[in-house]
PDB file of N, CA and C in Angstrom:
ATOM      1  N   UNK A   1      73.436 -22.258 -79.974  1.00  0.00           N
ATOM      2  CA  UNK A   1      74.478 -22.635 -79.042  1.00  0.00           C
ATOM      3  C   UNK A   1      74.308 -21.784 -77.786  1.00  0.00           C
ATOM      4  N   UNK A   2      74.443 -22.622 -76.690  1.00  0.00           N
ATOM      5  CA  UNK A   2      74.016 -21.696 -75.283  1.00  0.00           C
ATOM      6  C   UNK A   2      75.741 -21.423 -74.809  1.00  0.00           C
ATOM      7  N   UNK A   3      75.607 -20.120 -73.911  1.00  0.00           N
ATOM      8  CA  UNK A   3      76.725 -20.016 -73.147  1.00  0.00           C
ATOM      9  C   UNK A   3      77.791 -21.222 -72.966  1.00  0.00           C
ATOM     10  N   UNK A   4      77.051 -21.735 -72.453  1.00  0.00           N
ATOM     11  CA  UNK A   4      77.857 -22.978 -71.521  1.00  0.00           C
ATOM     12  C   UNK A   4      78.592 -23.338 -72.602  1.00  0.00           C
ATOM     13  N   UNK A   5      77.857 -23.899 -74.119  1.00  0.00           N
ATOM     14  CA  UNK A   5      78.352 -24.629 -75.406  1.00  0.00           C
ATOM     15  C   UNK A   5      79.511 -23.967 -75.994  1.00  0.00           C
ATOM     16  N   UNK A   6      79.743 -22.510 -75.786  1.00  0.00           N
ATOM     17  CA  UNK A   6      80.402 -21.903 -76.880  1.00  0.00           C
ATOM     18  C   UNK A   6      81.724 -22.367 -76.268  1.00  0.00           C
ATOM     19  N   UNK A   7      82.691 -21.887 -76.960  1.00  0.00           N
ATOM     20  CA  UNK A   7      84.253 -21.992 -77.070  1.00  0.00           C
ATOM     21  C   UNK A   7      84.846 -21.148 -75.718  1.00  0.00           C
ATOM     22  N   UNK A   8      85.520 -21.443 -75.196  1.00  0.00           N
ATOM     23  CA  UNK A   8      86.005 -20.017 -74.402  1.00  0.00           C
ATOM     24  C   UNK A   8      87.600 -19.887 -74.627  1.00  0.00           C
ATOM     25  N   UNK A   9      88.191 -18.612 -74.561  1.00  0.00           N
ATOM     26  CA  UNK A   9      89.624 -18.286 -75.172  1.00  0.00           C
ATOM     27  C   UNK A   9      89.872 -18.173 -73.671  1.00  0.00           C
ATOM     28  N   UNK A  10      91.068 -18.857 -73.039  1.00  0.00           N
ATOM     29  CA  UNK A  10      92.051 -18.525 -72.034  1.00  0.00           C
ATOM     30  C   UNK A  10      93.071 -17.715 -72.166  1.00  0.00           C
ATOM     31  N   UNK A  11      93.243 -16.506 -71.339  1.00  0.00           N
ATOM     32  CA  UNK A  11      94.130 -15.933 -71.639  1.00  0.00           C
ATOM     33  C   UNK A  11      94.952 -15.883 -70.229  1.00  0.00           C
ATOM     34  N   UNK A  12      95.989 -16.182 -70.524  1.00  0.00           N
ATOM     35  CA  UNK A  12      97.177 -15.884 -69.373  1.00  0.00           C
ATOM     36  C   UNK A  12      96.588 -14.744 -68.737  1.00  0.00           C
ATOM     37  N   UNK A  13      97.007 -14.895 -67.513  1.00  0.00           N
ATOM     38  CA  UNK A  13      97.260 -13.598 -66.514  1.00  0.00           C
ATOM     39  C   UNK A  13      98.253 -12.680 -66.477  1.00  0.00           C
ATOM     40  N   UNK A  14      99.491 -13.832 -66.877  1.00  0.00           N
ATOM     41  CA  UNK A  14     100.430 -12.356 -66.913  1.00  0.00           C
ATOM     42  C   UNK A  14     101.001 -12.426 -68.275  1.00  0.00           C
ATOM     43  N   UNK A  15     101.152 -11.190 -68.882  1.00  0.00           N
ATOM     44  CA  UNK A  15     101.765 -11.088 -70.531  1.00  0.00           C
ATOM     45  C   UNK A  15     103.429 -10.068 -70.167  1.00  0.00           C
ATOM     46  N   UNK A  16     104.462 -10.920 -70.307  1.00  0.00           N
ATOM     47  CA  UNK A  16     105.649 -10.430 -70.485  1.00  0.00           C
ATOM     48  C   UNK A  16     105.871 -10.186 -71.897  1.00  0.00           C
ATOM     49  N   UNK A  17     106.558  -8.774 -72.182  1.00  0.00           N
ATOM     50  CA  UNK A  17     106.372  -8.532 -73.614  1.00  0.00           C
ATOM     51  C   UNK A  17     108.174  -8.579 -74.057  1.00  0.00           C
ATOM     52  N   UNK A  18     108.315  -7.986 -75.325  1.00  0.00           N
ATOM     53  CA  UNK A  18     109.326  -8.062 -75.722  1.00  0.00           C
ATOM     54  C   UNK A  18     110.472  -7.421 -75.141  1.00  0.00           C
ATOM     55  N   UNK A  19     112.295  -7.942 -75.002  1.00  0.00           N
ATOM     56  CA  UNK A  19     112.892  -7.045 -74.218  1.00  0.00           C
ATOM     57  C   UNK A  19     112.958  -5.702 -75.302  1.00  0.00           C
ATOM     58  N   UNK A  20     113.051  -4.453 -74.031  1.00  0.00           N
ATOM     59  CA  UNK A  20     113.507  -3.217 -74.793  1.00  0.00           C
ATOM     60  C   UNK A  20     114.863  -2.518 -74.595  1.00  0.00           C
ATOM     61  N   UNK A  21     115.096  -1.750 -75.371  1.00  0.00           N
ATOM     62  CA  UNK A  21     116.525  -1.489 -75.271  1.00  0.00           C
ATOM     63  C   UNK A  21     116.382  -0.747 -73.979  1.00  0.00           C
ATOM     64  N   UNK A  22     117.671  -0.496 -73.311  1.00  0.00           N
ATOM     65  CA  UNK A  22     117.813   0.115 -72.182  1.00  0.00           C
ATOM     66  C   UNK A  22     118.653  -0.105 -71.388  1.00  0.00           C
ATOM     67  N   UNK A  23     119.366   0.763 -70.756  1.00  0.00           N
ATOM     68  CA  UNK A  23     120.545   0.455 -69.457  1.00  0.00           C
ATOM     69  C   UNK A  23     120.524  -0.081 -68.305  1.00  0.00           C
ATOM     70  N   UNK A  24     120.102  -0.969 -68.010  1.00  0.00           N
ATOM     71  CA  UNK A  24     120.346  -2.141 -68.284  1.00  0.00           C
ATOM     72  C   UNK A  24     118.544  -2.939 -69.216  1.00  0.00           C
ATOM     73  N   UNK A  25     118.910  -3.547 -69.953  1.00  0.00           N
ATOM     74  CA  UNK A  25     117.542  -4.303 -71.199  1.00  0.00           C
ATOM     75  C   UNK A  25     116.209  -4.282 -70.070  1.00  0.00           C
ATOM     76  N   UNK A  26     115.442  -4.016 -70.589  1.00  0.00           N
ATOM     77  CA  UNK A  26     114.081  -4.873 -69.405  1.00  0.00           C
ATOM     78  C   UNK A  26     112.584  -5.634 -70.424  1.00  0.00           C
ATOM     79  N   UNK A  27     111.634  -6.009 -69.815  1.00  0.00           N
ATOM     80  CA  UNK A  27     110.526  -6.440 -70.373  1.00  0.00           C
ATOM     81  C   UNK A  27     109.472  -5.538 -69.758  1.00  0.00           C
ATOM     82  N   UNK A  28     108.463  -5.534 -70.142  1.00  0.00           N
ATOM     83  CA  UNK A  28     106.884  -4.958 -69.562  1.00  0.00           C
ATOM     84  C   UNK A  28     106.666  -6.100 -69.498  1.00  0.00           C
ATOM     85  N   UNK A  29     105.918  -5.820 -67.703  1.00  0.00           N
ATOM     86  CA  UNK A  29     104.903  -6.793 -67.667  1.00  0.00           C
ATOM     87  C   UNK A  29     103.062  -6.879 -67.267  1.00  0.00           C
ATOM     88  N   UNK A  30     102.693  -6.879 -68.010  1.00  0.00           N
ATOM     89  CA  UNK A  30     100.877  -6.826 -67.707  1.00  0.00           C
ATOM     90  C   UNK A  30     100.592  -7.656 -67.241  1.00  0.00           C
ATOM     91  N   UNK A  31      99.669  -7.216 -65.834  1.00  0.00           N
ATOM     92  CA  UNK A  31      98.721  -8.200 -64.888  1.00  0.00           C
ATOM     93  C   UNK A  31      97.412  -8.213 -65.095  1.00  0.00           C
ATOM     94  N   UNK A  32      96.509  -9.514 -66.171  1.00  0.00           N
ATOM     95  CA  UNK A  32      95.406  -8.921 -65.675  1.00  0.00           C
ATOM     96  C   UNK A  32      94.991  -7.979 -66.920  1.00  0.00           C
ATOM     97  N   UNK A  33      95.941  -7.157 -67.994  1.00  0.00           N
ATOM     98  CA  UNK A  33      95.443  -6.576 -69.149  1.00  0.00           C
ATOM     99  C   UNK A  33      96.159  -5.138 -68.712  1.00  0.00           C
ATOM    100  N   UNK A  34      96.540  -5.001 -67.286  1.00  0.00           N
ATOM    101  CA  UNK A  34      97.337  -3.854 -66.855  1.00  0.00           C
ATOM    102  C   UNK A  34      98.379  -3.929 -66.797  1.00  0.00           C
ATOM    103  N   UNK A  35      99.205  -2.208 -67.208  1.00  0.00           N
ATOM    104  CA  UNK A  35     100.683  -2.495 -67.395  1.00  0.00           C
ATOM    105  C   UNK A  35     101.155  -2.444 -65.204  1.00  0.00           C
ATOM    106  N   UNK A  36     102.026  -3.568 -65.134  1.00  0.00           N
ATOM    107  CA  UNK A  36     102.550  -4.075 -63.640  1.00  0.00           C
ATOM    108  C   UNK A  36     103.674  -2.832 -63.575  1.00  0.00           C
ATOM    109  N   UNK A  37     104.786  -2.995 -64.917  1.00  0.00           N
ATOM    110  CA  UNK A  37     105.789  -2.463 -64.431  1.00  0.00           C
ATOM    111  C   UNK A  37     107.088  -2.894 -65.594  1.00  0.00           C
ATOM    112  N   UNK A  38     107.800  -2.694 -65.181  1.00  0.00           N
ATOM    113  CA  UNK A  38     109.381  -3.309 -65.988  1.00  0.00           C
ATOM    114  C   UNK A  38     110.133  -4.373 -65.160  1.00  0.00           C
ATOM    115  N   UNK A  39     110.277  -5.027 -65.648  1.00  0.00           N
ATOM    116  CA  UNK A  39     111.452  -6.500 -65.350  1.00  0.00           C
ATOM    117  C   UNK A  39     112.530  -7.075 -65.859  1.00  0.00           C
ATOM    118  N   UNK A  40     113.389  -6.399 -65.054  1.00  0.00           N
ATOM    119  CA  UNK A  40     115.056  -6.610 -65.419  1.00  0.00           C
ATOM    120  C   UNK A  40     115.267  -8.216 -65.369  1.00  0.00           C
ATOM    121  N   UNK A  41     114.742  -9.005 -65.071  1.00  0.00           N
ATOM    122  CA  UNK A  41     114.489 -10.177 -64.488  1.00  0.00           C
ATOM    123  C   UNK A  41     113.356 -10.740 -64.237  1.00  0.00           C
ATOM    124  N   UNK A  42     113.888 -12.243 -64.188  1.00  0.00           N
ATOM    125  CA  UNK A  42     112.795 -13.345 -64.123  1.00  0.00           C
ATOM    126  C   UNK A  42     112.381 -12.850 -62.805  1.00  0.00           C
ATOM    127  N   UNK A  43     112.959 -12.950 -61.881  1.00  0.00           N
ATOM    128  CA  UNK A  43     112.598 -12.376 -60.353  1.00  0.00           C
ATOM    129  C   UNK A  43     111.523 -11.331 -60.002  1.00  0.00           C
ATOM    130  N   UNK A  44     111.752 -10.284 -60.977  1.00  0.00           N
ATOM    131  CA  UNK A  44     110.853  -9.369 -61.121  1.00  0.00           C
ATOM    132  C   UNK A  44     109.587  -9.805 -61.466  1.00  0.00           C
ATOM    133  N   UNK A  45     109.335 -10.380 -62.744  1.00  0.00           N
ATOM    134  CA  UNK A  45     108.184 -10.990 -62.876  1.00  0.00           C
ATOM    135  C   UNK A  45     107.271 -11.903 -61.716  1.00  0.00           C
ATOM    136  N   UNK A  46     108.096 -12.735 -61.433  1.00  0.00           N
ATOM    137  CA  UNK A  46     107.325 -13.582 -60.229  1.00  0.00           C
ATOM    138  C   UNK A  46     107.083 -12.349 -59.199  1.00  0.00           C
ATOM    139  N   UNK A  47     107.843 -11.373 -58.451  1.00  0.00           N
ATOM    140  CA  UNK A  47     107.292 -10.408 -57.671  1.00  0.00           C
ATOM    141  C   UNK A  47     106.229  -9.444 -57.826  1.00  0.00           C
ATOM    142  N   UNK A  48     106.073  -9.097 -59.343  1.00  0.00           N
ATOM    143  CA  UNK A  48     104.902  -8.646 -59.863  1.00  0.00           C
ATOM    144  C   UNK A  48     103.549  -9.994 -59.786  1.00  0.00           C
ATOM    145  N   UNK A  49     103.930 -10.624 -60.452  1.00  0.00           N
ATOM    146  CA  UNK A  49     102.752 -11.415 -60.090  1.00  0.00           C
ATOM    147  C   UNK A  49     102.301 -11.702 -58.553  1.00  0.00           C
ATOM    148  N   UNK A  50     103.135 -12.231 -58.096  1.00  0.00           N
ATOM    149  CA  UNK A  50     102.713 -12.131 -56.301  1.00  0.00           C
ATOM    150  C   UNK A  50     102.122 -10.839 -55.476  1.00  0.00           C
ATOM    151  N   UNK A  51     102.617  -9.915 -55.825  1.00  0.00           N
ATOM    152  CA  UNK A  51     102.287  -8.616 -54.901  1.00  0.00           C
ATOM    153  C   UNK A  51     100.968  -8.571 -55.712  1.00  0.00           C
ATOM    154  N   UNK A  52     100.339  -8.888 -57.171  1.00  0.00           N
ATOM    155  CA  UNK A  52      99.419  -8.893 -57.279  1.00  0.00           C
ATOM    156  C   UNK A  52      98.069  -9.870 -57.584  1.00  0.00           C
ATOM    157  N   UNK A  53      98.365 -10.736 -56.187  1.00  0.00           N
ATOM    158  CA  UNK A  53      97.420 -11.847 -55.945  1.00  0.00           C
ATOM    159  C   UNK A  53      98.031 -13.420 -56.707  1.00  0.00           C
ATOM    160  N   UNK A  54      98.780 -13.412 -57.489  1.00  0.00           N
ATOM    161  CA  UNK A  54      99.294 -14.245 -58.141  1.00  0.00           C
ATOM    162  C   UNK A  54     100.157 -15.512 -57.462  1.00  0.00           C
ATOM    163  N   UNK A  55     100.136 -15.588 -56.383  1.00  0.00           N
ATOM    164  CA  UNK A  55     100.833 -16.451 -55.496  1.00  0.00           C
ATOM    165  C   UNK A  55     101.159 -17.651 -55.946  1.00  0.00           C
ATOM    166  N   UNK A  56     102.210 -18.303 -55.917  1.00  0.00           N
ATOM    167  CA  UNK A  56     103.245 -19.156 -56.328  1.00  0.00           C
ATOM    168  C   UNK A  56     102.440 -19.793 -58.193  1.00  0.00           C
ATOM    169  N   UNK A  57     102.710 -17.986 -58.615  1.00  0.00           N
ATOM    170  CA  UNK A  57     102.412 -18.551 -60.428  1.00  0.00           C
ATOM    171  C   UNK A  57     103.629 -19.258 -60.790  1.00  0.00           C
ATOM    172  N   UNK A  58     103.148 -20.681 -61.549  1.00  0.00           N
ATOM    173  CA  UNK A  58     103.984 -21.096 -62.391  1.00  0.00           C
ATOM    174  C   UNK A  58     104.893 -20.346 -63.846  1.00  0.00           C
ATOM    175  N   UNK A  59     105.861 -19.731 -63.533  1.00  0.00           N
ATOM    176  CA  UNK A  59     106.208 -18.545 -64.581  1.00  0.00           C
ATOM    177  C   UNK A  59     106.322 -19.717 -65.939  1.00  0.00           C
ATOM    178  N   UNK A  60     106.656 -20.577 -65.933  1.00  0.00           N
ATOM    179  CA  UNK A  60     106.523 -21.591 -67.349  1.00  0.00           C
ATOM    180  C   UNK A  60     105.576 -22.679 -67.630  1.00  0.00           C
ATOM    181  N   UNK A  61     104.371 -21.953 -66.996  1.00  0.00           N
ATOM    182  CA  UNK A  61     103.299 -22.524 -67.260  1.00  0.00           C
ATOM    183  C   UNK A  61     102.533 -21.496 -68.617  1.00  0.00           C
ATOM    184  N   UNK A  62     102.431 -21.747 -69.400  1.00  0.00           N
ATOM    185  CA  UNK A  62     101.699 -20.828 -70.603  1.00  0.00           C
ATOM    186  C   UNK A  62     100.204 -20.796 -70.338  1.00  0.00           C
ATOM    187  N   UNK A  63      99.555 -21.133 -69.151  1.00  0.00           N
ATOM    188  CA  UNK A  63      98.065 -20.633 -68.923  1.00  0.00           C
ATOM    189  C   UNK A  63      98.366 -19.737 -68.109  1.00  0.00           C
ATOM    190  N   UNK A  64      99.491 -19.284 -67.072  1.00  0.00           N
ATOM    191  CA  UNK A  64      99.403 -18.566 -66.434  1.00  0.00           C
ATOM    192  C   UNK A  64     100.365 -17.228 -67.103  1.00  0.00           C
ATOM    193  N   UNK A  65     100.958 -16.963 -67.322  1.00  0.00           N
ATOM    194  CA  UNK A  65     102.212 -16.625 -68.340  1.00  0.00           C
ATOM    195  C   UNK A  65     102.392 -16.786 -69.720  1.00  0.00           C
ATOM    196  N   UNK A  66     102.401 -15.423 -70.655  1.00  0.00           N
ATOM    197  CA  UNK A  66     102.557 -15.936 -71.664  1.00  0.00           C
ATOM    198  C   UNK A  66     103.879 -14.949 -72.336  1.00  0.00           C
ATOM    199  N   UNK A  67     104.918 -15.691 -72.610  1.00  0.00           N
ATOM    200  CA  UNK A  67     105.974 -14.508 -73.077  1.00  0.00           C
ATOM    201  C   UNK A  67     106.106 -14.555 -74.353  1.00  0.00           C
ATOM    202  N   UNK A  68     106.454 -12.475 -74.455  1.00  0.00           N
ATOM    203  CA  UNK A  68     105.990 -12.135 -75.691  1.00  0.00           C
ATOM    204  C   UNK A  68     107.707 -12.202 -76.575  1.00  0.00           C
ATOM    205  N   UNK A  69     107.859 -12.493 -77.275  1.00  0.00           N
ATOM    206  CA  UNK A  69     109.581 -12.253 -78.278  1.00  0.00           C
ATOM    207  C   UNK A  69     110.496 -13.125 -77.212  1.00  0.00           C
ATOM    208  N   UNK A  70     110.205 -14.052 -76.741  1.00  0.00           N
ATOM    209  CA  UNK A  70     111.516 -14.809 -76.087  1.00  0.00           C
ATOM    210  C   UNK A  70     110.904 -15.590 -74.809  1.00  0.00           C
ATOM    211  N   UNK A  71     111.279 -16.324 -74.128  1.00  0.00           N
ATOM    212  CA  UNK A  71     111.055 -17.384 -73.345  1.00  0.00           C
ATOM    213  C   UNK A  71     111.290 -16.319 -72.069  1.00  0.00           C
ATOM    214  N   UNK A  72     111.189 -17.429 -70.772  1.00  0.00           N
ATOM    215  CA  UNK A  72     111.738 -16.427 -69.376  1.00  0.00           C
ATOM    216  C   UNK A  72     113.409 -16.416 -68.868  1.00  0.00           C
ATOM    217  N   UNK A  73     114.292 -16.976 -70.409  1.00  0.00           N
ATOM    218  CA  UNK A  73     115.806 -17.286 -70.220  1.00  0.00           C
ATOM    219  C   UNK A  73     115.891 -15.532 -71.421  1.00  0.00           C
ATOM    220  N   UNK A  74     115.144 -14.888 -71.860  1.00  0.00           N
ATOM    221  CA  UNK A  74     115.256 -13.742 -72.727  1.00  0.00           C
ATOM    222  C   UNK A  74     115.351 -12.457 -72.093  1.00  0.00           C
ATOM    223  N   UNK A  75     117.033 -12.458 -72.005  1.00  0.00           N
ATOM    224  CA  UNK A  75     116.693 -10.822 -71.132  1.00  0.00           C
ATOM    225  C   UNK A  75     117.932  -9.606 -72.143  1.00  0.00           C
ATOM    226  N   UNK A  76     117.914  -9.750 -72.965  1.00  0.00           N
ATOM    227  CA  UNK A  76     118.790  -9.289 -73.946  1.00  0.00           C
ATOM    228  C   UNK A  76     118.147  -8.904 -75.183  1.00  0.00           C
ATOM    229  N   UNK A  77     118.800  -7.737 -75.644  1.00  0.00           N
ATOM    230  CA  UNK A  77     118.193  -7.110 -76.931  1.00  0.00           C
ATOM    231  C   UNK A  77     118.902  -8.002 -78.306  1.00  0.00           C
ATOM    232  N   UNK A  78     118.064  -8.243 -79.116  1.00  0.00           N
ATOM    233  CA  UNK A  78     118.810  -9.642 -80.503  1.00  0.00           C
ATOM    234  C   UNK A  78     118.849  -7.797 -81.034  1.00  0.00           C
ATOM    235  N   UNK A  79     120.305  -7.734 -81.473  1.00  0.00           N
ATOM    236  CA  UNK A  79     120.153  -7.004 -82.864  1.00  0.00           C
ATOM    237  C   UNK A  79     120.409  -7.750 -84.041  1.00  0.00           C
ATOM    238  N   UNK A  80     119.860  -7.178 -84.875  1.00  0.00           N
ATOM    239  CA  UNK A  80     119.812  -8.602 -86.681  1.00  0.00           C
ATOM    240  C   UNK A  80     120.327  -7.504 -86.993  1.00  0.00           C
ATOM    241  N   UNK A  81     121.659  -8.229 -87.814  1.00  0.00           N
ATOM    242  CA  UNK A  81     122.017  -7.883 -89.310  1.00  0.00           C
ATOM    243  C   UNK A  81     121.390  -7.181 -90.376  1.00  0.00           C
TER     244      UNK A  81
END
């Protein structure tokens, strides 16, 4: 099998991870495989992506974005029972 033939894995550009506890909750977000920063907000995210080349990313597009423990409506800590 040549290059060209094999499989290739897409990975999002930006990885929003799980919220963490904190005054006020936030997410990490990695650009790229690097940590960007924290995001109190959806807002945040799209500004991280833009300031770093990311210009008008689709945040609910899952090739460009992939969120980690919750969607981009997840900005709250779940505590379980």
């Amino acid at each position: 099998m040549t290059e060209s033939e094999s499989p290739r894995f897409r990975y999002a550009p930006v990885v929003v991870l799980p919220v963490q506890d904190g005054e006020p909750p936030f997410r990490l977000v990695e650009i790229h495989g690097e940590l960007a920063g924290k995001a109190f907000s959806i807002e945040d995210v799209f500004e991280y992506a833009f300031a770093l080349g990311l210009k008008g990313a689709a945040l609910d597009d899952p090739e460009m974005v992939r969120w980690v423990g919750g969607d981009q409506y997840t900005w709250s800590v779940r505590h379980w029972k």
